[in-house]
C-alpha atoms as a PDB file:
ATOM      1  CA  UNK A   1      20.607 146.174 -90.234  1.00  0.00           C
ATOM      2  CA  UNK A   2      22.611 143.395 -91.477  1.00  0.00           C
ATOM      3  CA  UNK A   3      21.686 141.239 -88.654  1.00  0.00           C
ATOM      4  CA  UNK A   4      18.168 141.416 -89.199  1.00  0.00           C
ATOM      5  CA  UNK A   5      19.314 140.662 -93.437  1.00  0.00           C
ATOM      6  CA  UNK A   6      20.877 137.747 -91.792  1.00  0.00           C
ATOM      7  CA  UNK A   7      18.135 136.704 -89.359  1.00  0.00           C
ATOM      8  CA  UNK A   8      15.305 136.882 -92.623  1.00  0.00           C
ATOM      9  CA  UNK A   9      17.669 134.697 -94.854  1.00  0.00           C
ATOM     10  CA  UNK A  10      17.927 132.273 -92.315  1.00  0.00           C
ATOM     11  CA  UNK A  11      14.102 132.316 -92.161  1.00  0.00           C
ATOM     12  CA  UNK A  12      13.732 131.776 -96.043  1.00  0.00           C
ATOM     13  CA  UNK A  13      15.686 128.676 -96.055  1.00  0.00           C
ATOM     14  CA  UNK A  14      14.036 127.086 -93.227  1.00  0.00           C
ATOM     15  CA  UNK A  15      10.721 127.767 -94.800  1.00  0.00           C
ATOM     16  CA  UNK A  16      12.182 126.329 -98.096  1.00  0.00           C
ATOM     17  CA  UNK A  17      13.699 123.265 -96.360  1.00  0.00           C
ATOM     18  CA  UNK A  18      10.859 122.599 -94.718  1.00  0.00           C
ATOM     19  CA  UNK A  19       8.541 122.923 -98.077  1.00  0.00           C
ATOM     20  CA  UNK A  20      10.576 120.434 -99.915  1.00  0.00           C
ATOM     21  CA  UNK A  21      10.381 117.815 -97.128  1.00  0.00           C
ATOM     22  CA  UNK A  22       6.421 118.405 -97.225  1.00  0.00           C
ATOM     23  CA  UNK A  23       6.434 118.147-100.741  1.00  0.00           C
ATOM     24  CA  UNK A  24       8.873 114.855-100.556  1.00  0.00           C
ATOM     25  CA  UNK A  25       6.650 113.294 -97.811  1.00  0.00           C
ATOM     26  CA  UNK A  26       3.649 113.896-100.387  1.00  0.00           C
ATOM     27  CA  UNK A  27       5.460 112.797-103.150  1.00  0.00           C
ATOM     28  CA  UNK A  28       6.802 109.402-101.442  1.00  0.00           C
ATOM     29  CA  UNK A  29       2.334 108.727 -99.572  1.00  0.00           C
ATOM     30  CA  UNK A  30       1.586 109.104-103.552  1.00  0.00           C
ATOM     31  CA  UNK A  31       3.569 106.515-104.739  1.00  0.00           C
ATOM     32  CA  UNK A  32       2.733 104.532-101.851  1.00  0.00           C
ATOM     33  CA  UNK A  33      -0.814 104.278-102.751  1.00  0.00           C
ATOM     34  CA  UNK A  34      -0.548 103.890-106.424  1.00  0.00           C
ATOM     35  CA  UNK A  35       1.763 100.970-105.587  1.00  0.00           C
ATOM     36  CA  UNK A  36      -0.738  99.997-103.414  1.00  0.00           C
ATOM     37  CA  UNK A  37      -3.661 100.225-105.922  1.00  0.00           C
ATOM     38  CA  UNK A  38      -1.879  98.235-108.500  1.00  0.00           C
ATOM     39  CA  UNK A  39      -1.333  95.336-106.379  1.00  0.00           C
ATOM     40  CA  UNK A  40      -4.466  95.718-105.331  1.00  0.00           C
ATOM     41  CA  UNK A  41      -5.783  95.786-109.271  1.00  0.00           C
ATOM     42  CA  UNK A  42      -3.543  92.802-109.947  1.00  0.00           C
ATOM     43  CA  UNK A  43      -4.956  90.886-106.931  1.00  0.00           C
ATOM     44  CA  UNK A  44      -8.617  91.184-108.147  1.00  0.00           C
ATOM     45  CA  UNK A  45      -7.521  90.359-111.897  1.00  0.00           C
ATOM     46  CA  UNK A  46      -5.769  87.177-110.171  1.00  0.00           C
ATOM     47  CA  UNK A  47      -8.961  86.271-108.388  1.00  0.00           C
ATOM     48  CA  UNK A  48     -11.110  87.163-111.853  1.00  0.00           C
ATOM     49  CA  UNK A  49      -9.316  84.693-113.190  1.00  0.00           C
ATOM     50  CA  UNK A  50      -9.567  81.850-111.011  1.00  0.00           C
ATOM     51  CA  UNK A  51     -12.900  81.535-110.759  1.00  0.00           C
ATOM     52  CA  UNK A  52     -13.191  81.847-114.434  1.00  0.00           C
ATOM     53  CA  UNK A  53     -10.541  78.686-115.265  1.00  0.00           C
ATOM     54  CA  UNK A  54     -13.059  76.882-112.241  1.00  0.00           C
ATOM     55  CA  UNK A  55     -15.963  77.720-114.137  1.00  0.00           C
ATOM     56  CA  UNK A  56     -14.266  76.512-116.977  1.00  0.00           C
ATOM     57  CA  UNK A  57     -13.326  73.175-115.871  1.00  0.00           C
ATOM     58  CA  UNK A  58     -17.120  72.781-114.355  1.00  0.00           C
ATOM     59  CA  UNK A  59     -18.364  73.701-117.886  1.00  0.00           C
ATOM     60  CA  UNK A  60     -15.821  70.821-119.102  1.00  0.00           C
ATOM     61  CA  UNK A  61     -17.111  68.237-116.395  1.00  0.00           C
ATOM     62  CA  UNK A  62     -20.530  68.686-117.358  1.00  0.00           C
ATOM     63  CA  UNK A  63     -20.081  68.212-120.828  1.00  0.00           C
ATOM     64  CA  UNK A  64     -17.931  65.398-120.142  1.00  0.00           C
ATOM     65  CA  UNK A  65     -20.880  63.828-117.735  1.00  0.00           C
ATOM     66  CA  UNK A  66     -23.480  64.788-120.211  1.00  0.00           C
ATOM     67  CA  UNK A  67     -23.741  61.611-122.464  1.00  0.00           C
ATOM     68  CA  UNK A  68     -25.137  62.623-126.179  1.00  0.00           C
ATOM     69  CA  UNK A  69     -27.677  60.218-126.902  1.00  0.00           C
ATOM     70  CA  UNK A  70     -26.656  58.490-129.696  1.00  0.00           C
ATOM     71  CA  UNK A  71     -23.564  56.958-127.311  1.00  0.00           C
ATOM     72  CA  UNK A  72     -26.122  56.050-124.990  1.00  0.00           C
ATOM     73  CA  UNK A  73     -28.099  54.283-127.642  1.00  0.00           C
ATOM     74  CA  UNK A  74     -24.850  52.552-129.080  1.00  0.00           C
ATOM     75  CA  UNK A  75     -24.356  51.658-125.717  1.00  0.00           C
ATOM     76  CA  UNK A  76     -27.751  50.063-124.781  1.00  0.00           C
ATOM     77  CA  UNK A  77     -27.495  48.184-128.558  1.00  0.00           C
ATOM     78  CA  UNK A  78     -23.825  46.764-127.706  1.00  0.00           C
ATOM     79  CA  UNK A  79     -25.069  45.286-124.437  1.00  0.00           C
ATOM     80  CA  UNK A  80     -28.380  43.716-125.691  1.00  0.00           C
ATOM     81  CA  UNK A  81     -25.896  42.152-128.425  1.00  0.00           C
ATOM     82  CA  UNK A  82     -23.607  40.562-125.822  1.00  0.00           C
ATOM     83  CA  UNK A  83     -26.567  39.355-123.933  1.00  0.00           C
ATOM     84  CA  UNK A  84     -27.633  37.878-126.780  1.00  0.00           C
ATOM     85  CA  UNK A  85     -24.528  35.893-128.381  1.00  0.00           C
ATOM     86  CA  UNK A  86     -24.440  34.635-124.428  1.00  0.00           C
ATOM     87  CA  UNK A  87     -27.429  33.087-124.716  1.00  0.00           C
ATOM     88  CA  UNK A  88     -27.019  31.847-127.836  1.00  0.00           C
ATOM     89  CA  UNK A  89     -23.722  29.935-126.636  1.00  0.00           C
ATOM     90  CA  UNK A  90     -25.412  28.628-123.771  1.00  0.00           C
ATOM     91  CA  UNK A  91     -28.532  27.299-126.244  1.00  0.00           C
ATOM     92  CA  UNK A  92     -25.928  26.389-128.508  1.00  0.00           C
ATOM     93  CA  UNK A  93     -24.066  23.858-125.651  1.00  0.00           C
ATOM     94  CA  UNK A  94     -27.273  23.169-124.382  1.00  0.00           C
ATOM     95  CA  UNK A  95     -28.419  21.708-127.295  1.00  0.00           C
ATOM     96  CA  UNK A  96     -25.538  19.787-128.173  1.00  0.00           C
ATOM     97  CA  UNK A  97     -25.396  18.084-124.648  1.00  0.00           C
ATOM     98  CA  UNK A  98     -28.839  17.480-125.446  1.00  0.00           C
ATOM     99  CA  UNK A  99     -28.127  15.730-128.933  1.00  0.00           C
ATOM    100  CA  UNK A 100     -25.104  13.505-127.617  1.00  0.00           C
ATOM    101  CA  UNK A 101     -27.332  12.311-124.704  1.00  0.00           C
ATOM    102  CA  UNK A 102     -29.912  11.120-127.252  1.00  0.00           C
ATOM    103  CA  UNK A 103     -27.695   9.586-129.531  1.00  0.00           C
ATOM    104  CA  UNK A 104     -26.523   7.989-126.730  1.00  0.00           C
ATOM    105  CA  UNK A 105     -29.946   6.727-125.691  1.00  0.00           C
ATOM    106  CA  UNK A 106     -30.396   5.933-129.413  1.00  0.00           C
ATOM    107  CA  UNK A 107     -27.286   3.574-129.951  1.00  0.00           C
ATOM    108  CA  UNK A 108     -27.992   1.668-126.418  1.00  0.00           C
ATOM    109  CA  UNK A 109     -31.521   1.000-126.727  1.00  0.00           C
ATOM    110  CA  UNK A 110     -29.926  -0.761-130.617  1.00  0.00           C
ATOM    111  CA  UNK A 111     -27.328  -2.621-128.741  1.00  0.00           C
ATOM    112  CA  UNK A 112     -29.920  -3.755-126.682  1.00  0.00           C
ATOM    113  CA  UNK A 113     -31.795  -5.030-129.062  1.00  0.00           C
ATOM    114  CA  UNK A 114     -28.675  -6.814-130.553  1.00  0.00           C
ATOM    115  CA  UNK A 115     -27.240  -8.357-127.397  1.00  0.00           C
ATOM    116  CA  UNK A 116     -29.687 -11.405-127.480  1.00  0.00           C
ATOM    117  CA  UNK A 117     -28.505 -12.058-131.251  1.00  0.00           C
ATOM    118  CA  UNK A 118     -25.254 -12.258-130.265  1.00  0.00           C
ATOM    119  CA  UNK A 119     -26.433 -14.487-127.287  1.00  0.00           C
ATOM    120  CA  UNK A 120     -28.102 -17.111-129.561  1.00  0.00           C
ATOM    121  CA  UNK A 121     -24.820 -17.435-132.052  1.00  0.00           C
ATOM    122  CA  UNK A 122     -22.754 -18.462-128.680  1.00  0.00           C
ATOM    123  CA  UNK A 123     -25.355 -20.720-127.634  1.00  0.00           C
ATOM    124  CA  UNK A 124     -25.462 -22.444-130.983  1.00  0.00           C
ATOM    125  CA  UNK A 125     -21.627 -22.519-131.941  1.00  0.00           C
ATOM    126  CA  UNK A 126     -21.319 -24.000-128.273  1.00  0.00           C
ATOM    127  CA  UNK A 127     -24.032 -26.366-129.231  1.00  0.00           C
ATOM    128  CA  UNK A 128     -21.764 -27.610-132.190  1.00  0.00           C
ATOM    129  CA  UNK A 129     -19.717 -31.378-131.673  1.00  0.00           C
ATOM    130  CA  UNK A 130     -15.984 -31.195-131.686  1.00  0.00           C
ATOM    131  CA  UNK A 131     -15.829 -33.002-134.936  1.00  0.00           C
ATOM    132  CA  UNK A 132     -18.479 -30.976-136.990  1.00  0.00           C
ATOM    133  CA  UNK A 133     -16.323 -27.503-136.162  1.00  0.00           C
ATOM    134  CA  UNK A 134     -14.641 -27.914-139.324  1.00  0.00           C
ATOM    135  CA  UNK A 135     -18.053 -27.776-141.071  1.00  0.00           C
ATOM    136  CA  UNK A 136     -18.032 -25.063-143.460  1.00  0.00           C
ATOM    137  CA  UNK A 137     -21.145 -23.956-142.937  1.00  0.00           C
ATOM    138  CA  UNK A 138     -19.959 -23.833-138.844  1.00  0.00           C
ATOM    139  CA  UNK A 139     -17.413 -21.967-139.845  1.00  0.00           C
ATOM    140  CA  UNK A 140     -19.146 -19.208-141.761  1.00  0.00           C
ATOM    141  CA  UNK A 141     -21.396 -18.373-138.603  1.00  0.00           C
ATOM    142  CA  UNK A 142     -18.465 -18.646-136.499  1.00  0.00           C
ATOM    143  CA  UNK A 143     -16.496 -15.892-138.639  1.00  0.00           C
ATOM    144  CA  UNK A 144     -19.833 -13.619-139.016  1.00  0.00           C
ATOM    145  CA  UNK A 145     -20.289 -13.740-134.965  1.00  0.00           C
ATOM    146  CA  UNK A 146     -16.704 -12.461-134.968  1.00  0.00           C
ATOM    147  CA  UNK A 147     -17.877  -9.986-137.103  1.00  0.00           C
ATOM    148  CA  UNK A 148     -20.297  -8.158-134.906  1.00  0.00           C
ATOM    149  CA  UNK A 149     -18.208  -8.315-132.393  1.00  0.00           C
ATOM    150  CA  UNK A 150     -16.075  -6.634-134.003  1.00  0.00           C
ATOM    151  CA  UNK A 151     -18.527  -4.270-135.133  1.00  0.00           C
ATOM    152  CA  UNK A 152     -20.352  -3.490-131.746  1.00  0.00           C
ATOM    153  CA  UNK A 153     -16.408  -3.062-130.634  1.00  0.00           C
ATOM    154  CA  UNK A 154     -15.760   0.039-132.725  1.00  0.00           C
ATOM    155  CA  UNK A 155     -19.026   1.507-131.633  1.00  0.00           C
ATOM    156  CA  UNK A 156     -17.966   1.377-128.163  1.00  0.00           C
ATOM    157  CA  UNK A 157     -19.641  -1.790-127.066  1.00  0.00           C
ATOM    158  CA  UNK A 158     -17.661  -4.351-125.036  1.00  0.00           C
ATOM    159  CA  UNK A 159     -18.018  -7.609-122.975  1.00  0.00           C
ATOM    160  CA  UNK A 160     -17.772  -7.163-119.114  1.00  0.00           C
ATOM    161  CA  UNK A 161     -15.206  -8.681-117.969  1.00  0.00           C
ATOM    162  CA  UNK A 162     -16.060 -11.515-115.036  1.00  0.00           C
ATOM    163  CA  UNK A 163     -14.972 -14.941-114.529  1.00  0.00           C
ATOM    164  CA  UNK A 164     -11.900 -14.703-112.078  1.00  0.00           C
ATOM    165  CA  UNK A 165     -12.690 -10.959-111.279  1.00  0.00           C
ATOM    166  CA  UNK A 166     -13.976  -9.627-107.728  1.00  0.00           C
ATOM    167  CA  UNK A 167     -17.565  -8.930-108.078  1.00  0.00           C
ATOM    168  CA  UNK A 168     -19.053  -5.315-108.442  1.00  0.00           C
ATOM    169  CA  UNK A 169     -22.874  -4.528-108.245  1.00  0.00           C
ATOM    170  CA  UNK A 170     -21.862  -1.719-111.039  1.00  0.00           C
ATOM    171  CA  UNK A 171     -20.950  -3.829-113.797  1.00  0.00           C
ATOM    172  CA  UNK A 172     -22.255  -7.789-111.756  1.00  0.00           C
ATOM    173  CA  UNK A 173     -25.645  -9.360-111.135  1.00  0.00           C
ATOM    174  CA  UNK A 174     -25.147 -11.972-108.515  1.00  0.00           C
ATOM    175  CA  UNK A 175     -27.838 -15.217-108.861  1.00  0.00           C
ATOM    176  CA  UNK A 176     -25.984 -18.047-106.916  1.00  0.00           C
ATOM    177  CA  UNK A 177     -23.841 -18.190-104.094  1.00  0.00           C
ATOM    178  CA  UNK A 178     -21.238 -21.124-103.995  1.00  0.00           C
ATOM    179  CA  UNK A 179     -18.400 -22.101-100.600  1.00  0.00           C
ATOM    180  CA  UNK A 180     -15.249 -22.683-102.955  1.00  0.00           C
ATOM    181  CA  UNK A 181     -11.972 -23.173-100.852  1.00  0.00           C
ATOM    182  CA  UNK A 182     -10.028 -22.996-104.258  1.00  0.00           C
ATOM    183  CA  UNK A 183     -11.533 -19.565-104.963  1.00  0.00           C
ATOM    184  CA  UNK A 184     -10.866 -16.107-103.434  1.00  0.00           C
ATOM    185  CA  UNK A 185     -13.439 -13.946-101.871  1.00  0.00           C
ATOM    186  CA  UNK A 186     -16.418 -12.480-103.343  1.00  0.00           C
ATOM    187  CA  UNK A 187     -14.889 -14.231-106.535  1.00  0.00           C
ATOM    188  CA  UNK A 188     -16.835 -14.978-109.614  1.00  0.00           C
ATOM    189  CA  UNK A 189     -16.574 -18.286-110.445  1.00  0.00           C
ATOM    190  CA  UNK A 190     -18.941 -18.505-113.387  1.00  0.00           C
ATOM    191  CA  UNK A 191     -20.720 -16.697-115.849  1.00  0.00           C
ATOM    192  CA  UNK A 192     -24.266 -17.088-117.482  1.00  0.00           C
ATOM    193  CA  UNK A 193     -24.728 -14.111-119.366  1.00  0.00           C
ATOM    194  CA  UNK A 194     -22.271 -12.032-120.643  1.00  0.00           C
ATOM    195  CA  UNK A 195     -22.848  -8.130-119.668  1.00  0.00           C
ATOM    196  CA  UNK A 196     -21.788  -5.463-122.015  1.00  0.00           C
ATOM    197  CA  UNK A 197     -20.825  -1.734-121.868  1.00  0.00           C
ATOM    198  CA  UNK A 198     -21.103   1.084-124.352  1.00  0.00           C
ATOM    199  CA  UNK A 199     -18.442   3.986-123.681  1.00  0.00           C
ATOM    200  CA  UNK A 200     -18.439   3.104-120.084  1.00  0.00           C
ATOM    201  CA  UNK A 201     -22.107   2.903-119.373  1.00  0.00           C
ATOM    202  CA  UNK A 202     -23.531  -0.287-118.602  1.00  0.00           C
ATOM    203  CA  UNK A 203     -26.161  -1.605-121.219  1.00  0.00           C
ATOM    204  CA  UNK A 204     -26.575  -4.965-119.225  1.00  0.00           C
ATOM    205  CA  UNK A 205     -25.091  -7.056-115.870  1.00  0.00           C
ATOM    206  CA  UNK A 206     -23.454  -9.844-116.263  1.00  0.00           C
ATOM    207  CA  UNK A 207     -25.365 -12.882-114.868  1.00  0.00           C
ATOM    208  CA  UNK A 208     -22.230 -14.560-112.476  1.00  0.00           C
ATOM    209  CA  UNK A 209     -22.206 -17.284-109.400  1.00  0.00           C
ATOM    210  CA  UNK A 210     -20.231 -15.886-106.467  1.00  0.00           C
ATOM    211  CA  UNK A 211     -17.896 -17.886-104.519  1.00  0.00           C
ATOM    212  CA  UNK A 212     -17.698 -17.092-100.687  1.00  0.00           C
END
């Protein structure tokens, strides 16, 4: 009898032992797959996430491309403006190029017009005899000639410069041709009507003889 006591103990415990593992093993698979449905959870709440911060930033791109209209219009006004005040300068220089070429145009065709006074005064105080240069009348014209020299000087008038000076079809108008051992090459020997300048453009050639 006590062996078979013995033999049913024995049996109780195994059956115990053996319940707790089962109920361990169940225990441990539970908290498996809650651990694994969390992560899970926290994976999809990641992902929910993400897509909304992209939506987000393609919400803020849009708006940022999206132009409101009165920018655009500022926009459109601020250009025609600088297109404007361009043109403007360029009228602006155009117009003053315009102005200094005719006043140009102006003052030479008046010099022009004075060069042949200032011819016939050197003609006539050439004309004058040695001893009637102290004349006072002689020596009135003589100082007003001076005068508008002077004058057509500060304008920007001045005599080209030509006896003793290589000749130059710029500034020269060759009428004679003289063989002169004394004088250099395509030398200017003599003048016969003095040319003039005003601020460097020629108003007229000087009238020279050429030597060789």
């Amino acid at each position: 009898m006590a062996d078979t006591s013995t033999e049913k103990e024995l049996e109780k415990e195994e059956i115990l032992k053996e319940t707790e593992e089962d109920l361990a093993e169940g225990t441990e698979t539970q908290e498996e797959g809650a651990g694994e449905t969390e992560v899970e959870k926290d994976a999809e709440e990641a992902a929910e996430e993400i897509e909304k911060s992209e939506e987000g930033k393609k919400s803020i791109f849009k708006k940022k491309e999206k132009k409101d209209k009165k920018d655009e219009q500022i926009e459109e006004l601020n250009d025609k403006l600088k297109r404007q005040m361009a043109e403007f300068d360029n009228f602006r220089k155009r117009t003053e190029k315009e102005k200094s070429q005719m006043y140009d145009m102006g003052a030479k065709n008046i010099v022009e017009k004075i060069l042949p006074v200032i011819d016939n005064f050197e003609r006539g105080l050439a004309a004058v005899p040695q001893e009637e240069k102290e004349n006072a009348f002689v020596d009135g014209m003589e100082k007003i000639y001076k005068q508008m020299l002077a004058t057509l000087s500060e304008a920007g008038v001045e005599p080209i410069e030509a006896v003793g000076q290589e000749f130059n079809p710029d500034f020269h108008n060759a009428v004679m041709h003289v063989e002169d051992e004394e004088a250099g090459e395509n030398i200017i020997v003599e003048e016969f009507q003095k040319g003039y300048v005003y601020r460097d453009a020629v108003v007229r050639h000087s009238m020279v003889k050429v030597a060789n």
